[in-house]
N, C-alpha and C. Protein backbone atom coordinates (compact mmCIF):
# COMPACT_ATOMS: atom_id res chain seq x y z
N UNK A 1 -104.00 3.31 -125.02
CA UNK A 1 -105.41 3.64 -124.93
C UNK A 1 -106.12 2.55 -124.14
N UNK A 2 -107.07 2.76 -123.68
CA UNK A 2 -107.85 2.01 -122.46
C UNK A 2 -109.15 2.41 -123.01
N UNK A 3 -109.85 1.09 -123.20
CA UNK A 3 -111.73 1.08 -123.37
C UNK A 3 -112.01 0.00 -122.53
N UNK A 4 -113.75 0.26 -122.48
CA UNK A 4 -114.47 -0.35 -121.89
C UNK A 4 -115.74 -0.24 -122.45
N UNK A 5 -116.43 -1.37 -122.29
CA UNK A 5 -117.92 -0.80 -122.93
C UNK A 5 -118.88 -1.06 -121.10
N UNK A 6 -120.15 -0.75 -121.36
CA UNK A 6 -121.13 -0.43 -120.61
C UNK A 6 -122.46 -0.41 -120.90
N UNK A 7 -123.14 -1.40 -120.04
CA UNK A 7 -124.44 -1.29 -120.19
C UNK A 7 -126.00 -0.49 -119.37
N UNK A 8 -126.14 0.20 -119.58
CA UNK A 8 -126.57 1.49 -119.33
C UNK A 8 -127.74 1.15 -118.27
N UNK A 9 -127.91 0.96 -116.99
CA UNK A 9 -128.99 0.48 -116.31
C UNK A 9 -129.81 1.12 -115.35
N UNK A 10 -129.58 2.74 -115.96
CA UNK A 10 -130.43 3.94 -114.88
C UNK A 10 -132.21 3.71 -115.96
N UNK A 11 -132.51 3.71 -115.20
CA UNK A 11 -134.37 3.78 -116.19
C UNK A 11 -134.42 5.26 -116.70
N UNK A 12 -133.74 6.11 -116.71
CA UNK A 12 -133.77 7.18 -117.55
C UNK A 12 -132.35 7.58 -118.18
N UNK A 13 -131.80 6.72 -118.34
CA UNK A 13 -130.15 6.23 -119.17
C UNK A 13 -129.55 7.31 -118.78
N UNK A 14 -128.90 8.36 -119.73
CA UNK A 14 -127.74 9.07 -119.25
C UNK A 14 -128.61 10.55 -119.76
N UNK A 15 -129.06 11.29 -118.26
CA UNK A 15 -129.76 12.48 -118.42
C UNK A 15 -129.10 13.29 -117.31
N UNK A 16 -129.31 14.85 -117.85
CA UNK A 16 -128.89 15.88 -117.03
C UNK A 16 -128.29 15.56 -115.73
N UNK A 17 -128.58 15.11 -114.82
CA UNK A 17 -128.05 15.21 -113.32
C UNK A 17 -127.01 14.24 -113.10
N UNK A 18 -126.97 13.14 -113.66
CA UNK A 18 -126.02 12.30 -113.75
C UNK A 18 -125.06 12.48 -115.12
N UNK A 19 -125.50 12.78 -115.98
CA UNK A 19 -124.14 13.23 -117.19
C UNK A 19 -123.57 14.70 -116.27
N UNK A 20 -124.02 15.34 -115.54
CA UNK A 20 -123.00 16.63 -115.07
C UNK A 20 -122.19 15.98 -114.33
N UNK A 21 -122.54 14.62 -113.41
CA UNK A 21 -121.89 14.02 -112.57
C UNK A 21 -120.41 13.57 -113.12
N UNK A 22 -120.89 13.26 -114.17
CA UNK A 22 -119.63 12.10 -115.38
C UNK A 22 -118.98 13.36 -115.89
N UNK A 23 -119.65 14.51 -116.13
CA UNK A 23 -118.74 15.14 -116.97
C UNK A 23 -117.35 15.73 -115.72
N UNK A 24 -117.96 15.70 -114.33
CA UNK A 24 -117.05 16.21 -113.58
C UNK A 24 -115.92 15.21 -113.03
N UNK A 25 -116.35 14.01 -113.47
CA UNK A 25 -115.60 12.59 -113.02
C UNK A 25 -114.34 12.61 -114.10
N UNK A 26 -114.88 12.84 -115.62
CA UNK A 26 -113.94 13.01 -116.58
C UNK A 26 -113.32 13.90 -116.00
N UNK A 27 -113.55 14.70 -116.26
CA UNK A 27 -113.00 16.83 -115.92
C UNK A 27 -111.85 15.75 -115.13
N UNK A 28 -111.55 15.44 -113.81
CA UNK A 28 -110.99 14.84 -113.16
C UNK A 28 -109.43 14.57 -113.15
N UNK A 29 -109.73 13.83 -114.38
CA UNK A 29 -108.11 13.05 -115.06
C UNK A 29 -107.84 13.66 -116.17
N UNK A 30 -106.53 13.81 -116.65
CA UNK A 30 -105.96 14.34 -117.46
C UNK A 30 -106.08 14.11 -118.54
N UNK A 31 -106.34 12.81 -118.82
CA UNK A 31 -106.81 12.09 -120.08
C UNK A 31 -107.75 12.44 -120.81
N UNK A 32 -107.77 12.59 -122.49
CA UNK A 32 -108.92 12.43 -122.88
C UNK A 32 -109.88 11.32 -122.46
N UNK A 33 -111.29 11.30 -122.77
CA UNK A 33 -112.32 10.40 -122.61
C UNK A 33 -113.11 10.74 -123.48
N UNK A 34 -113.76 9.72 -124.20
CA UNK A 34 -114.76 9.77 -125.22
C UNK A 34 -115.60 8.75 -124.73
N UNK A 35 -116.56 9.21 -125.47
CA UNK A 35 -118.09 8.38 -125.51
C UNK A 35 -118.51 7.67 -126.89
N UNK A 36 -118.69 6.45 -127.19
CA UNK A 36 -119.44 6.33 -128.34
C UNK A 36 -120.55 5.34 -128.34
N UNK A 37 -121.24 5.84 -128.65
CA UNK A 37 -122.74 4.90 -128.61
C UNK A 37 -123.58 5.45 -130.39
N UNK A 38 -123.27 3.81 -130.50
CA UNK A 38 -124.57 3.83 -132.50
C UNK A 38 -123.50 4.86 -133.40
N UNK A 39 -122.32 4.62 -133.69
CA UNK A 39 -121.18 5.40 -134.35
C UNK A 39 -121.27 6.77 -134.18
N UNK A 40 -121.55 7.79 -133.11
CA UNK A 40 -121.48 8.98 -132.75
C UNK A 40 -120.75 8.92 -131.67
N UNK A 41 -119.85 9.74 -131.26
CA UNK A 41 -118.89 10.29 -130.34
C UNK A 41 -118.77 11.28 -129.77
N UNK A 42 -118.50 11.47 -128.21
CA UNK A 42 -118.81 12.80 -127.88
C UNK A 42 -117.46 12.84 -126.84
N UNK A 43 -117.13 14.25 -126.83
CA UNK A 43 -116.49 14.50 -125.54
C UNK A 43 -116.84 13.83 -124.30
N UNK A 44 -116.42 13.35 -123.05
CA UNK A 44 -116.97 13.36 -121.81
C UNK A 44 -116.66 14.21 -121.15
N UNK A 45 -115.87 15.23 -121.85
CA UNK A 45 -115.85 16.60 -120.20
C UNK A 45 -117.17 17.56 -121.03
N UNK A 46 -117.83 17.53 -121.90
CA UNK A 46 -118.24 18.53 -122.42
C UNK A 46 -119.95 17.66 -122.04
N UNK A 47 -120.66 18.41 -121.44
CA UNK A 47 -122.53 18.30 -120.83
C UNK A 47 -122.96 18.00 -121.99
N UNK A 48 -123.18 18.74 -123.05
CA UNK A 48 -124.16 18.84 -124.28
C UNK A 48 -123.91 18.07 -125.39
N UNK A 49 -122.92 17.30 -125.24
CA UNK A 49 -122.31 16.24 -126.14
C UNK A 49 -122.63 15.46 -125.51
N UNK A 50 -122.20 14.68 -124.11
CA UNK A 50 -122.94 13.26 -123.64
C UNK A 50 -124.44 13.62 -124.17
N UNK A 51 -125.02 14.79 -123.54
CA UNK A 51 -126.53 14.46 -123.65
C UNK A 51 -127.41 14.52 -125.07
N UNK A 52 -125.98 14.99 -125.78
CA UNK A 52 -126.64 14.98 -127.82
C UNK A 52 -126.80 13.53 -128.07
N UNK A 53 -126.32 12.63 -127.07
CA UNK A 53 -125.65 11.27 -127.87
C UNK A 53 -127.34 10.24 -127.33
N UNK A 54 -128.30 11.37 -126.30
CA UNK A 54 -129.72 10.66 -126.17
C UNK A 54 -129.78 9.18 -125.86
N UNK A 55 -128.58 8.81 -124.65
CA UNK A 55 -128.50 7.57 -124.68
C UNK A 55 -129.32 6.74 -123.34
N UNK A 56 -130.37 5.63 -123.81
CA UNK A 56 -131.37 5.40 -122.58
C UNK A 56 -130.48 4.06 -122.22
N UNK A 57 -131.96 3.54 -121.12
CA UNK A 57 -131.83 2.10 -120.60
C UNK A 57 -131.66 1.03 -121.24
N UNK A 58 -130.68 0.32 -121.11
CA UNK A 58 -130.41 -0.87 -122.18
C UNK A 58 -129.50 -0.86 -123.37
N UNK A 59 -129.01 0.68 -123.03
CA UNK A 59 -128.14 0.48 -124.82
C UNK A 59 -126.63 0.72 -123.92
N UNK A 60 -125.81 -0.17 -124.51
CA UNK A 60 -124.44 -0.05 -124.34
C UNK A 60 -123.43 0.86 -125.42
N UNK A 61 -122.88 1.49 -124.33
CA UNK A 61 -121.40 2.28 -124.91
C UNK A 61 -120.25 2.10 -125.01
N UNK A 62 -119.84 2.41 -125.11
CA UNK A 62 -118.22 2.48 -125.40
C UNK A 62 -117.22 3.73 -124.97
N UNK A 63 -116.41 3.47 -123.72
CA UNK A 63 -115.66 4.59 -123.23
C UNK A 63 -113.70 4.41 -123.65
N UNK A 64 -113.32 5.25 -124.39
CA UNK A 64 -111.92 5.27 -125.02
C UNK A 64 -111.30 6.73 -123.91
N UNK A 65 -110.16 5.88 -123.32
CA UNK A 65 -109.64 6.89 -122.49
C UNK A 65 -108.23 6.68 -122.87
N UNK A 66 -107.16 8.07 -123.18
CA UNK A 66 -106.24 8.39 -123.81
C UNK A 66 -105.30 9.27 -123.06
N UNK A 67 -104.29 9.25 -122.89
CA UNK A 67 -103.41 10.22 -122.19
C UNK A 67 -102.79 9.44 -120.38
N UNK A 68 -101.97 10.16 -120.17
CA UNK A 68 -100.96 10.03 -119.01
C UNK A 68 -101.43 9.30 -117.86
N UNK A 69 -102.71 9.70 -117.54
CA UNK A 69 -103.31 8.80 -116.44
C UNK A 69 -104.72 7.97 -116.98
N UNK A 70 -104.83 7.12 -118.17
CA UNK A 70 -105.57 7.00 -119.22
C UNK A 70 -105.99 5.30 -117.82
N UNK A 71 -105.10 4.59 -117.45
CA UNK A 71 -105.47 3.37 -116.80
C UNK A 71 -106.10 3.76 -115.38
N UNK A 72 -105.62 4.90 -114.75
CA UNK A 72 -106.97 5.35 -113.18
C UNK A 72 -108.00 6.41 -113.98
N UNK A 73 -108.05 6.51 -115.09
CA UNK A 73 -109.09 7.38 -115.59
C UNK A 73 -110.23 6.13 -115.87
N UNK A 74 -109.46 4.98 -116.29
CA UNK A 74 -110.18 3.88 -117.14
C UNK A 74 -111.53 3.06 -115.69
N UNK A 75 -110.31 2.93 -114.59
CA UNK A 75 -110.75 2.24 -113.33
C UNK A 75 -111.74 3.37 -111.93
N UNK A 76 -111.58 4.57 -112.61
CA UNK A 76 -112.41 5.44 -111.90
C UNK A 76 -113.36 5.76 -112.52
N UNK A 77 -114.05 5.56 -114.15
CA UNK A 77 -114.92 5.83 -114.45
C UNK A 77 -115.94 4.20 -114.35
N UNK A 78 -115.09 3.42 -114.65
CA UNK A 78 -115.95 2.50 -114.65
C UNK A 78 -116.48 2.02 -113.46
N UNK A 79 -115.90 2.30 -112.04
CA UNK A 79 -116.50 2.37 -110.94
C UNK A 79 -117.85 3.47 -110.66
N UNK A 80 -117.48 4.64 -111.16
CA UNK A 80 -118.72 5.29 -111.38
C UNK A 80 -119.89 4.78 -112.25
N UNK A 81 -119.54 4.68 -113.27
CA UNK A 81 -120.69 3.66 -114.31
C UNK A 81 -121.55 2.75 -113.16
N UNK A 82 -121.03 2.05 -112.55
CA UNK A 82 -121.74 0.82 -112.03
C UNK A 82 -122.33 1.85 -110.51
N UNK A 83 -121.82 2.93 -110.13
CA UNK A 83 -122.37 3.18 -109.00
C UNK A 83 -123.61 4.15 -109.72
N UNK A 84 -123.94 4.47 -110.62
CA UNK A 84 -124.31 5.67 -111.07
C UNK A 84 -125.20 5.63 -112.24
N UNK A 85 -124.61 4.19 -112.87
CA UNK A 85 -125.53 4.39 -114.23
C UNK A 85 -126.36 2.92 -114.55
């Protein structure tokens, strides 16, 4: 398993246009990916779960990536994070 945490630095944290972005970045790799932010967890291929999790500017997460290509799932999301979030 492969984590990373993240500190969230869009001024409107993780909303609609950019969580569809992530959910298609997950979608991607084969691996599971989860989200957890304040002990709630969400899918990352699934839209309405990142955006249940209401996460703004300044709060850090936590990304757990699992399965076969779990280490370029780990190094392609977190390149997105920093381009994106």
């Amino acid at each position: 398993m492969q984590e990373f945490q993240y500190t969230i630095q869009d001024e409107n944290g993780i909303h609609a246009r950019p969580a569809g972005l992530l959910v298609r970045k997950a979608q991607s790799y084969q691996s599971s990916a989860t989200m957890i932010h304040e002990g709630k967890s969400a899918d990352m291929k699934r839209l309405f779960a990142l955006l249940g999790l209401n996460i703004k500017q300044g709060n850090t997460v936590t990304v757990q990536l699992s399965g076969e290509d779990e280490e370029a799932a780990a190094q392609g999301l977190k390149e997105f994070f920093g381009e994106n979030l």
